[in-house]
C-alpha atoms as a PDB file:
ATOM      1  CA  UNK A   1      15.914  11.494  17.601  1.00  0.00           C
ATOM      2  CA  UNK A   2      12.991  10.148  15.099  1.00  0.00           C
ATOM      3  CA  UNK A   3      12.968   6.526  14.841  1.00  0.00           C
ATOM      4  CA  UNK A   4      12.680   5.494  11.185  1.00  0.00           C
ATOM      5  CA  UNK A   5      11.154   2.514  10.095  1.00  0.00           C
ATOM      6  CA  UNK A   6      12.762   1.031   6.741  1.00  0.00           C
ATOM      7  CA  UNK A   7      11.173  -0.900   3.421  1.00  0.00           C
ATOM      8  CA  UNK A   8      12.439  -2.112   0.348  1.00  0.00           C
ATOM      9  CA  UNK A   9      11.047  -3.566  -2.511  1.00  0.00           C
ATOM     10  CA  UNK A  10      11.875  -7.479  -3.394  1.00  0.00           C
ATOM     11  CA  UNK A  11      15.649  -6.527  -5.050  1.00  0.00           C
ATOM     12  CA  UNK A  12      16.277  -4.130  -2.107  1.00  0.00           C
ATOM     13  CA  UNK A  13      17.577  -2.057  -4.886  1.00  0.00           C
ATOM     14  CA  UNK A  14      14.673   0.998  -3.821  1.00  0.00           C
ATOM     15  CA  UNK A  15      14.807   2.079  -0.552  1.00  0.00           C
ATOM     16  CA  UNK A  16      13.039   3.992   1.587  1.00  0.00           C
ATOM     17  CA  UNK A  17      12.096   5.108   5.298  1.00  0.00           C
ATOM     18  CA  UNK A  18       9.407   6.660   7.179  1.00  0.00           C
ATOM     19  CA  UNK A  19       8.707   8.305  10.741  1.00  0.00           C
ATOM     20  CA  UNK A  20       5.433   7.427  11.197  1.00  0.00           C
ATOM     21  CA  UNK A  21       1.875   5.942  10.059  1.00  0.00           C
ATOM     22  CA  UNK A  22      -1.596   6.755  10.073  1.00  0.00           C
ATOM     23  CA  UNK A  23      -4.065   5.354  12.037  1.00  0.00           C
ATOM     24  CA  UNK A  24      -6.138   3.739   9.995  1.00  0.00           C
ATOM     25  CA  UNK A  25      -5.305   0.716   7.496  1.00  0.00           C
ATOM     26  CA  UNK A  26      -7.070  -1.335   5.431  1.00  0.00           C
ATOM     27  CA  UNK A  27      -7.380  -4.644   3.918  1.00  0.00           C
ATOM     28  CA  UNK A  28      -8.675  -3.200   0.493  1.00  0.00           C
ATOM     29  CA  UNK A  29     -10.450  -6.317  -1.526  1.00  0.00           C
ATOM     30  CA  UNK A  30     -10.879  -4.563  -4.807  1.00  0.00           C
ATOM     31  CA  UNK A  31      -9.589  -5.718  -8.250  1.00  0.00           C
ATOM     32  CA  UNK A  32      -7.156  -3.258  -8.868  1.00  0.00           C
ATOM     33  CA  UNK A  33      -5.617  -4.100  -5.835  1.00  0.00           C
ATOM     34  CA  UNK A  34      -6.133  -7.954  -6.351  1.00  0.00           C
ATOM     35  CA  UNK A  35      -4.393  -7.739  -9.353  1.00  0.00           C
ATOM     36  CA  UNK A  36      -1.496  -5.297  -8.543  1.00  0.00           C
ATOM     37  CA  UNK A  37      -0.427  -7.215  -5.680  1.00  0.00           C
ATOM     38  CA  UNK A  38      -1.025 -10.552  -7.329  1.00  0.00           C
ATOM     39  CA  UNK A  39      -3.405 -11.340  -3.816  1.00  0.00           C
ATOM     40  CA  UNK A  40      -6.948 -11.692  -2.250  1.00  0.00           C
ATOM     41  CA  UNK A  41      -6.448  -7.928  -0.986  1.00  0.00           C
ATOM     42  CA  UNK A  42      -3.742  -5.359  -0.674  1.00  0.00           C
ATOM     43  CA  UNK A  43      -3.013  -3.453   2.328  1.00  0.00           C
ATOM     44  CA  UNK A  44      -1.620   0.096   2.121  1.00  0.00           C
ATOM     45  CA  UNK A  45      -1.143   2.865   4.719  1.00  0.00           C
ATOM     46  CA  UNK A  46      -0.836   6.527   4.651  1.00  0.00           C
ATOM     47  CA  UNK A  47       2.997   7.665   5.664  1.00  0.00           C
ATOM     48  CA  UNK A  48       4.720  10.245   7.695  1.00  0.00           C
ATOM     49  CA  UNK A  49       8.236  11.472   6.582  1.00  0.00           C
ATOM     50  CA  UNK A  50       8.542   9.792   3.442  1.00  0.00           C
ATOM     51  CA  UNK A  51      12.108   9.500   2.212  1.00  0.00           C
ATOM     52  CA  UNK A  52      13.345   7.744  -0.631  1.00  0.00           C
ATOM     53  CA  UNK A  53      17.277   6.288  -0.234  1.00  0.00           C
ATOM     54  CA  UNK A  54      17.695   4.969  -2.895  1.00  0.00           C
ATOM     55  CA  UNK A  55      16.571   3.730  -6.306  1.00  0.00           C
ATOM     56  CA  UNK A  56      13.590   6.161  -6.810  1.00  0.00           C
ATOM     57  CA  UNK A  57      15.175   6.548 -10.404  1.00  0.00           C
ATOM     58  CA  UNK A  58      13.600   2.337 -10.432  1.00  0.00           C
ATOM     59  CA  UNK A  59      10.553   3.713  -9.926  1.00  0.00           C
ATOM     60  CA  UNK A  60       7.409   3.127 -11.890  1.00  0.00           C
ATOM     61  CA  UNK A  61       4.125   4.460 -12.304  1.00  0.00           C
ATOM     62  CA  UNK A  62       0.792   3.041 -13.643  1.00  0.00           C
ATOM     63  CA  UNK A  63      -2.429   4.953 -13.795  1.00  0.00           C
ATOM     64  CA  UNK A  64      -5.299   3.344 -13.925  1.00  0.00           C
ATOM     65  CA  UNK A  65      -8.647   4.508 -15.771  1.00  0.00           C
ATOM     66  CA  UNK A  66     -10.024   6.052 -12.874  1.00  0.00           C
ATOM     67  CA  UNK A  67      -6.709   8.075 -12.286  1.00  0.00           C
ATOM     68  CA  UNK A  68      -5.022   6.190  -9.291  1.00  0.00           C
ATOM     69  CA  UNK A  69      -1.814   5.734  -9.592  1.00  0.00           C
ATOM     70  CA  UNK A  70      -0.068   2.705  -8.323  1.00  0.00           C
ATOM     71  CA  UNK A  71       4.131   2.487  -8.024  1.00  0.00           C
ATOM     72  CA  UNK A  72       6.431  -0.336  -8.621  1.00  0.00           C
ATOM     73  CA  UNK A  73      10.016  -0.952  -8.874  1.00  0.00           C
ATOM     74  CA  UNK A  74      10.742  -1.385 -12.626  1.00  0.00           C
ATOM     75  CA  UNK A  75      13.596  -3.565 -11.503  1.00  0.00           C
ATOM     76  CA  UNK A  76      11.689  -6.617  -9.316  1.00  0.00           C
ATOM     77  CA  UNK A  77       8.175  -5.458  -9.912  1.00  0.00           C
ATOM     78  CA  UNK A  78       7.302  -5.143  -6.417  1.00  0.00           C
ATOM     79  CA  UNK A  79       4.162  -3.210  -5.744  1.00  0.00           C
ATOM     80  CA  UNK A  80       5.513  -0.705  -3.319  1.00  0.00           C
ATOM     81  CA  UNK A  81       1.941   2.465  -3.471  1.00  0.00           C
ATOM     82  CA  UNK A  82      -0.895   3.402  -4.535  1.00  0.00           C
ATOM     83  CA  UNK A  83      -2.207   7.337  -4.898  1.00  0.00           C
ATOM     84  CA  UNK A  84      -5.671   8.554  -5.210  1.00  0.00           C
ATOM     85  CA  UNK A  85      -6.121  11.081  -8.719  1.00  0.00           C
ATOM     86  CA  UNK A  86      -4.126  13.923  -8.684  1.00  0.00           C
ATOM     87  CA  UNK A  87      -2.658  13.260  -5.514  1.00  0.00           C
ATOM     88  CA  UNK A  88       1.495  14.318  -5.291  1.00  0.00           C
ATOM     89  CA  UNK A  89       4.005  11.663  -4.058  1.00  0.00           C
ATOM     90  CA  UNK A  90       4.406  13.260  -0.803  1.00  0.00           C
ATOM     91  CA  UNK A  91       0.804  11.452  -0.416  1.00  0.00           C
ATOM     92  CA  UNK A  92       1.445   7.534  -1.123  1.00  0.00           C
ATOM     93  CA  UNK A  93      -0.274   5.046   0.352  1.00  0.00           C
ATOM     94  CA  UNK A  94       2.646   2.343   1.129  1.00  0.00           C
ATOM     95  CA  UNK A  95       2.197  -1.485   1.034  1.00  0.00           C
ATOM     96  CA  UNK A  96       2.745  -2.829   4.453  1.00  0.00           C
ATOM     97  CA  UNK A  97       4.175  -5.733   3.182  1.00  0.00           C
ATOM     98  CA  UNK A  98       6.967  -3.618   1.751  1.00  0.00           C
ATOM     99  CA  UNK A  99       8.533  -2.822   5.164  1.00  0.00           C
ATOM    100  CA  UNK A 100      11.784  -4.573   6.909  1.00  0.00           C
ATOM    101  CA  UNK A 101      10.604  -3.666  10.266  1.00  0.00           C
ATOM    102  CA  UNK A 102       7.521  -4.569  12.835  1.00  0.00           C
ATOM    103  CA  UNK A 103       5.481  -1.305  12.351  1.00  0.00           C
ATOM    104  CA  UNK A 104       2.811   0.017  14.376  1.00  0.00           C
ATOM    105  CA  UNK A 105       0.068  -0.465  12.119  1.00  0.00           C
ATOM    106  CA  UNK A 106      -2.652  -2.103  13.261  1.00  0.00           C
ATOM    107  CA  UNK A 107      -5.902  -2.842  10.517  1.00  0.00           C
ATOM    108  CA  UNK A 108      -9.365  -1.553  11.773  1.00  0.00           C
ATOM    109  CA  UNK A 109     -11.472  -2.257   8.459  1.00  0.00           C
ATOM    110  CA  UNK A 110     -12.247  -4.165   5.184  1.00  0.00           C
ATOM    111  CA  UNK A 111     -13.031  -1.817   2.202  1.00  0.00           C
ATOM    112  CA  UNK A 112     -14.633  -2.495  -1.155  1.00  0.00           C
ATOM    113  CA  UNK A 113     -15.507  -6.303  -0.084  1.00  0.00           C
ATOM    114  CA  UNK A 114     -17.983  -6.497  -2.882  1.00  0.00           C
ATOM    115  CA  UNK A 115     -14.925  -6.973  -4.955  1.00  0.00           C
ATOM    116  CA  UNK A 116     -13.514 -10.008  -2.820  1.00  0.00           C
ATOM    117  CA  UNK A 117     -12.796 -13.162  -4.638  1.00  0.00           C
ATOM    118  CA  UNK A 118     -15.189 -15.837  -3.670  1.00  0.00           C
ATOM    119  CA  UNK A 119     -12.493 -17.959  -2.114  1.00  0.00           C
ATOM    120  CA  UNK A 120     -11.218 -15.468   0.141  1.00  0.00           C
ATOM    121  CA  UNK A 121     -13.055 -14.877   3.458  1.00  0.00           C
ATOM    122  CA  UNK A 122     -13.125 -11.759   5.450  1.00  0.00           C
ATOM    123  CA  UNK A 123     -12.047 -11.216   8.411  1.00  0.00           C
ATOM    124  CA  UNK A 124     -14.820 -11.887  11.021  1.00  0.00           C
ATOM    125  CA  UNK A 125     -13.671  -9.201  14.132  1.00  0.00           C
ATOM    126  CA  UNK A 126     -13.064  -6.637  11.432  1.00  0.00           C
ATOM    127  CA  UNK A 127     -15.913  -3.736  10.612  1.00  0.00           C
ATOM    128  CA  UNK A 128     -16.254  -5.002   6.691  1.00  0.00           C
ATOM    129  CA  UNK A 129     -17.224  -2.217   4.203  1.00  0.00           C
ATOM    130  CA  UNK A 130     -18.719  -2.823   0.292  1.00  0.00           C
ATOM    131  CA  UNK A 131     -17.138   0.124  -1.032  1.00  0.00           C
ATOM    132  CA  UNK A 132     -14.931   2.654   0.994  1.00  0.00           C
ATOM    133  CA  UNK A 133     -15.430   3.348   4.611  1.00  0.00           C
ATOM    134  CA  UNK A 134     -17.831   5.266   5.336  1.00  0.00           C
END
């Protein structure tokens, strides 16, 4: 049997669970993320087994200028993915935060620090990168 690990967004009113992560996760300090998770950073990961159980008729997509496309529930406003352009659904990047269970995600790297806010300070025993990784 495949353990699932659950989220949810603030109402628990979408759902979802996934099998597994990738390895790598990021504290991502640019604006779009500052302001679409209301934070000094956001931190998404790459998912395995994606499945929706309920409320993905609550979801809600925004695309940005440069074609990402984050998702919220329309009901709480919870900031539950982000997708690079063009990229299907099958391919969301999930907010950590979002999940009701310890996950096995550990964060190796801060990305687009260039775009930090000056009252936020990075993490000093984490590789720290001024745009993407490289």
């Amino acid at each position: 049997m495949i353990f699932r690990y659950n989220g949810s967004c603030l109402c628990n009113k979408v759902t979802f669970s996934v099998s597994g992560f990738s390895e790598k996760a990021a504290n991502c300090y640019c604006t779009m993320c500052q302001k679409f998770h209301g934070a000094a950073f956001g931190t998404l990961v790459s998912v395995v087994g994606l499945t929706w159980n309920s409320g993905v008729e609550l979801l809600k997509y925004y695309e940005a200028d440069n074609g990402t496309v984050r998702t919220f529930c329309s009901e709480c406003g919870s900031s539950l993915g982000f997708r690079v352009k063009d990229a299907p659904m099958e391919n969301i990047e999930l907010a950590i935060a979002t999940f009701n269970d310890d996950i096995p995600v550990k964060i190796d790297a801060q990305i687009y620090t260039r775009y930090r806010s000056n009252w936020c300070h990075l993490d000093p025993d984490l590789p720290a990168f001024e745009e993407g990784r490289v």
